[in-house]
PDB file of N, CA and C in Angstrom:
ATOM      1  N   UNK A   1     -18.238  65.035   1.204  1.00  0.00           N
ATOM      2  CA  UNK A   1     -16.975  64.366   1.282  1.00  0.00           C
ATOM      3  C   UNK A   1     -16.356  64.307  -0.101  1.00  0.00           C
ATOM      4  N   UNK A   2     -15.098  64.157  -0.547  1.00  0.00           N
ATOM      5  CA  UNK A   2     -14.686  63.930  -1.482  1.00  0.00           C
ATOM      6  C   UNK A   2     -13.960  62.863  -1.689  1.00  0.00           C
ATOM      7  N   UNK A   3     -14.686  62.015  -3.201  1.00  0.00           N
ATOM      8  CA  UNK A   3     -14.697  60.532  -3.319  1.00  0.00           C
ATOM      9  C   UNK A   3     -13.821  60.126  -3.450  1.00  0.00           C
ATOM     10  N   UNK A   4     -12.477  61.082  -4.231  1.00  0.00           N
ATOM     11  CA  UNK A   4     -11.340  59.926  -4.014  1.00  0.00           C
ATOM     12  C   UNK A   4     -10.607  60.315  -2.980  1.00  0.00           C
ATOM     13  N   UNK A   5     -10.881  60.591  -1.660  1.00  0.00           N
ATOM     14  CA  UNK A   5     -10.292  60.718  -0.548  1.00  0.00           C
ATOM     15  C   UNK A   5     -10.953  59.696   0.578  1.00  0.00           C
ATOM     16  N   UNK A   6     -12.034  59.030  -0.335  1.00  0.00           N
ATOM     17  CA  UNK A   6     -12.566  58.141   0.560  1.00  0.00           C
ATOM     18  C   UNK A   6     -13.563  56.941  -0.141  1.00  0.00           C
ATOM     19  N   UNK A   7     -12.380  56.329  -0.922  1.00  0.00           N
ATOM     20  CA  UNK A   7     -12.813  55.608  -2.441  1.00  0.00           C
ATOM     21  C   UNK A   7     -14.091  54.383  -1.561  1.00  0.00           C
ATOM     22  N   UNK A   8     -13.497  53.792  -0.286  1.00  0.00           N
ATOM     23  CA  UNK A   8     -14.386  52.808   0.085  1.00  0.00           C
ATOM     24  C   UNK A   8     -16.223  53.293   0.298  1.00  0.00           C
ATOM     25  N   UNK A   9     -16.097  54.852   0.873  1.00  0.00           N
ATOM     26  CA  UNK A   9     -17.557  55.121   0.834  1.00  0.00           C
ATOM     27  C   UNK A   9     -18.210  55.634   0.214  1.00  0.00           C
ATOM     28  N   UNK A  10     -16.997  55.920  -1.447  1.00  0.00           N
ATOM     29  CA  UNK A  10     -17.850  56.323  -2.773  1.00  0.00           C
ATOM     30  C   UNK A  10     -18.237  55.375  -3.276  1.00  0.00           C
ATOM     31  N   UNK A  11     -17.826  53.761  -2.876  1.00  0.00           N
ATOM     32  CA  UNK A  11     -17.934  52.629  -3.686  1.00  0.00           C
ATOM     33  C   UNK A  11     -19.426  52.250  -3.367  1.00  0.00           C
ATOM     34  N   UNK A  12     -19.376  52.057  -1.855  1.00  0.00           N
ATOM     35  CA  UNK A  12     -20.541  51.801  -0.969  1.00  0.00           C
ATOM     36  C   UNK A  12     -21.852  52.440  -1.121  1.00  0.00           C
ATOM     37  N   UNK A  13     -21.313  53.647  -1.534  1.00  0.00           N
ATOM     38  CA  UNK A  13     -22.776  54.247  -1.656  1.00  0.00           C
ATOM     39  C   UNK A  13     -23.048  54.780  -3.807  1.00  0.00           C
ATOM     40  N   UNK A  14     -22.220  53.974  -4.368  1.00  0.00           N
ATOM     41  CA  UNK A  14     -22.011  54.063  -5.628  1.00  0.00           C
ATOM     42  C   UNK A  14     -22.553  55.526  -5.897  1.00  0.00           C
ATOM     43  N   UNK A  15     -21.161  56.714  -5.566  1.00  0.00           N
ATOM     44  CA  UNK A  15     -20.958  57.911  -6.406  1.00  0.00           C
ATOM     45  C   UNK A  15     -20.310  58.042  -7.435  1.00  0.00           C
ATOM     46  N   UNK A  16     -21.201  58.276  -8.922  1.00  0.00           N
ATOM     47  CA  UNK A  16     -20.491  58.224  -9.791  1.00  0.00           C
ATOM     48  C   UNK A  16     -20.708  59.599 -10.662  1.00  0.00           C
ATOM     49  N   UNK A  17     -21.686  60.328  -9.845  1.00  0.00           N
ATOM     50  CA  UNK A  17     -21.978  62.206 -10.136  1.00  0.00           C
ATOM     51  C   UNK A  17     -22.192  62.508  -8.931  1.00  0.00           C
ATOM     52  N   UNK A  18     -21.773  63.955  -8.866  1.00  0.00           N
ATOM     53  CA  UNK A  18     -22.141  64.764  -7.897  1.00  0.00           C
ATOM     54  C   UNK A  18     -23.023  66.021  -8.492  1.00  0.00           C
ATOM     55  N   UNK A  19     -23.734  66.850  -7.316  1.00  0.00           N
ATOM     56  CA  UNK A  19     -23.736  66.583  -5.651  1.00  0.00           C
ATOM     57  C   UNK A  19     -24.623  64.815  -5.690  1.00  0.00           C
ATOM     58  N   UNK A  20     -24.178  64.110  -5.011  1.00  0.00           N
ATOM     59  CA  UNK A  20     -25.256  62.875  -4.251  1.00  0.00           C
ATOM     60  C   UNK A  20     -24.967  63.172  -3.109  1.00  0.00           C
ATOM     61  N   UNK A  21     -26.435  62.550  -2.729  1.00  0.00           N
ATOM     62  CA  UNK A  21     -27.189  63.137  -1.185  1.00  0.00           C
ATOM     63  C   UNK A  21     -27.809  61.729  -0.990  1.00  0.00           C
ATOM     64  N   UNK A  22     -26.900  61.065   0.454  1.00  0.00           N
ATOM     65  CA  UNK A  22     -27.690  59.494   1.002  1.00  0.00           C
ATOM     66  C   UNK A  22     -27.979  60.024   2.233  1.00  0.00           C
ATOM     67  N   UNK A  23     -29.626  59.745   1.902  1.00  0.00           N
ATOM     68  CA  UNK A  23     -30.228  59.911   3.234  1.00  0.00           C
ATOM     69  C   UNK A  23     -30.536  58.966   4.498  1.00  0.00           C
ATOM     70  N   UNK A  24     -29.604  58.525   5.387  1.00  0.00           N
ATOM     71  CA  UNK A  24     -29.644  57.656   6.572  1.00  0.00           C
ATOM     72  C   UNK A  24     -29.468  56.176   5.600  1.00  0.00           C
ATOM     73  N   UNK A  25     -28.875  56.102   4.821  1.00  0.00           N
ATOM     74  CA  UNK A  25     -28.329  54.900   3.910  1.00  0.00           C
ATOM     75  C   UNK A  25     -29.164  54.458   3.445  1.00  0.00           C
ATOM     76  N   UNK A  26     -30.627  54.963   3.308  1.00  0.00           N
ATOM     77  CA  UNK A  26     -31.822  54.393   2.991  1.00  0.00           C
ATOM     78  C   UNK A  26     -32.068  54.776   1.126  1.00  0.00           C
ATOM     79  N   UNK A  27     -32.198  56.377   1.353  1.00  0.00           N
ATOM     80  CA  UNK A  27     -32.162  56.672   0.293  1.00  0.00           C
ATOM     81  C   UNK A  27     -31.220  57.694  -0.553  1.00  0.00           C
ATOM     82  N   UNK A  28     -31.560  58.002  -1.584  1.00  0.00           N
ATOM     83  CA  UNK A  28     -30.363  59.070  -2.727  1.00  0.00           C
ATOM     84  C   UNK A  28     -30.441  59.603  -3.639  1.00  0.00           C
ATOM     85  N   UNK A  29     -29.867  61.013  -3.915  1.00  0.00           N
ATOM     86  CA  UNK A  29     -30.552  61.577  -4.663  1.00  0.00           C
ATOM     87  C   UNK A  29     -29.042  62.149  -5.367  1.00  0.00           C
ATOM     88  N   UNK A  30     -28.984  62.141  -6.928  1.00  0.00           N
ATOM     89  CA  UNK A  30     -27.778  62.518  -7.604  1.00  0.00           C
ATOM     90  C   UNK A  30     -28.382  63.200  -8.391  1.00  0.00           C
ATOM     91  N   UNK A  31     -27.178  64.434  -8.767  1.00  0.00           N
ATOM     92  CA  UNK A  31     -27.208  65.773  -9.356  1.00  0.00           C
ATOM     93  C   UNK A  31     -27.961  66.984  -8.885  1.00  0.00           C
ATOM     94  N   UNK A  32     -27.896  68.013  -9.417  1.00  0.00           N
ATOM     95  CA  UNK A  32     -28.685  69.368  -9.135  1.00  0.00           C
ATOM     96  C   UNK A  32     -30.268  68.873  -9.262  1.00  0.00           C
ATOM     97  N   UNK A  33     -30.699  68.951  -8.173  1.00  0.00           N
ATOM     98  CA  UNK A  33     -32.413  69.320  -8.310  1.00  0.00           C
ATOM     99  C   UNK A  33     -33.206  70.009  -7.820  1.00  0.00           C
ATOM    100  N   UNK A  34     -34.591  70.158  -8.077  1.00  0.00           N
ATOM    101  CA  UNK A  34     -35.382  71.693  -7.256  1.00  0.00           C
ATOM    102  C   UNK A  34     -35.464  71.465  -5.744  1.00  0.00           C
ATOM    103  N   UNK A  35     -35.215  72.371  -5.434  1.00  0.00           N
ATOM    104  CA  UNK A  35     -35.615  71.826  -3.776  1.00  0.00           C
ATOM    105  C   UNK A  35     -36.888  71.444  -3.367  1.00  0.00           C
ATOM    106  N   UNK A  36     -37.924  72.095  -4.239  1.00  0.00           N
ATOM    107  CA  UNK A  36     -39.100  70.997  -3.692  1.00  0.00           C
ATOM    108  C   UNK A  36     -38.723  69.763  -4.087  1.00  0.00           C
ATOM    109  N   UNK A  37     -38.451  68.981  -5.141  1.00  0.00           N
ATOM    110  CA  UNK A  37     -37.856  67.898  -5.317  1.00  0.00           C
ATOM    111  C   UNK A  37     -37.457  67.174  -4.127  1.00  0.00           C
ATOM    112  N   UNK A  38     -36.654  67.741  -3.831  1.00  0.00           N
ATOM    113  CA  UNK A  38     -35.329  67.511  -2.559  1.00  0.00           C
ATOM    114  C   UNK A  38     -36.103  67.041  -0.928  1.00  0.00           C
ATOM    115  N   UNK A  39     -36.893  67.792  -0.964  1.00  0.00           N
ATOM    116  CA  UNK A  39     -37.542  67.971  -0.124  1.00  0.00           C
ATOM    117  C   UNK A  39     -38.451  67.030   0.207  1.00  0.00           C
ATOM    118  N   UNK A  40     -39.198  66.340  -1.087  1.00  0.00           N
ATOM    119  CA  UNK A  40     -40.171  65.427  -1.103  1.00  0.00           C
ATOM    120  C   UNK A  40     -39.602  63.788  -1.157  1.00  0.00           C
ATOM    121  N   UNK A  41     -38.225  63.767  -1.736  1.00  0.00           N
ATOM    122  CA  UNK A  41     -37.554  62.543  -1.233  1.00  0.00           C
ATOM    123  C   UNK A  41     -37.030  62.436   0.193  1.00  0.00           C
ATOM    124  N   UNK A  42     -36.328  63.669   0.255  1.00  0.00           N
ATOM    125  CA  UNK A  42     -35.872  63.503   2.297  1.00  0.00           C
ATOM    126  C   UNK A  42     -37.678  62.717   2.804  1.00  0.00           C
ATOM    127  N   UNK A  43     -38.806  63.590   2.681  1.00  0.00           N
ATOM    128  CA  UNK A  43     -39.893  63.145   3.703  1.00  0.00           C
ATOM    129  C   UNK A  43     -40.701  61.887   3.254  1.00  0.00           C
ATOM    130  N   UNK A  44     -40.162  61.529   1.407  1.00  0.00           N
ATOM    131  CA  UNK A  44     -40.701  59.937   1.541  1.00  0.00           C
ATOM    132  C   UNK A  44     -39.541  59.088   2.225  1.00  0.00           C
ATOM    133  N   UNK A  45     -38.056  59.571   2.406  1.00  0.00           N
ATOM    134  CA  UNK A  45     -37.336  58.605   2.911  1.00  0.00           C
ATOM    135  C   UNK A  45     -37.776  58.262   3.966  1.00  0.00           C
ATOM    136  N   UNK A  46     -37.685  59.346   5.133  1.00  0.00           N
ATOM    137  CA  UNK A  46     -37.740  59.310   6.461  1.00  0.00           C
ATOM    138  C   UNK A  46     -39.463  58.961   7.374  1.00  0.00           C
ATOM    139  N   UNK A  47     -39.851  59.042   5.857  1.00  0.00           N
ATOM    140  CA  UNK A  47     -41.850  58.311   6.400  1.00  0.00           C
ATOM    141  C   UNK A  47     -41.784  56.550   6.214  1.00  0.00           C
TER     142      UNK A  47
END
């Protein structure tokens, strides 16, 4: 999405770099990272 087209759910989910990635509002992950990285926060979020 792009944040200032939707300032209330950049506020909410405090984007202040991109890419950020909120996973099921639980968790988040900001800037470029490895995809194993990526990978290992999605499956501690969702465990």
């Amino acid at each position: 999405m792009e944040a200032s087209e939707f300032p209330e759910l950049s506020e909410r989910f405090d984007v202040y770099g991109v890419p950020k990635t909120v996973i099921n509002d639980v968790g988040s992950m900001e800037g470029a990272i490895p995809e194993n990285t990526f990978m290992e926060k999605i499956l501690q979020t969702i465990n």
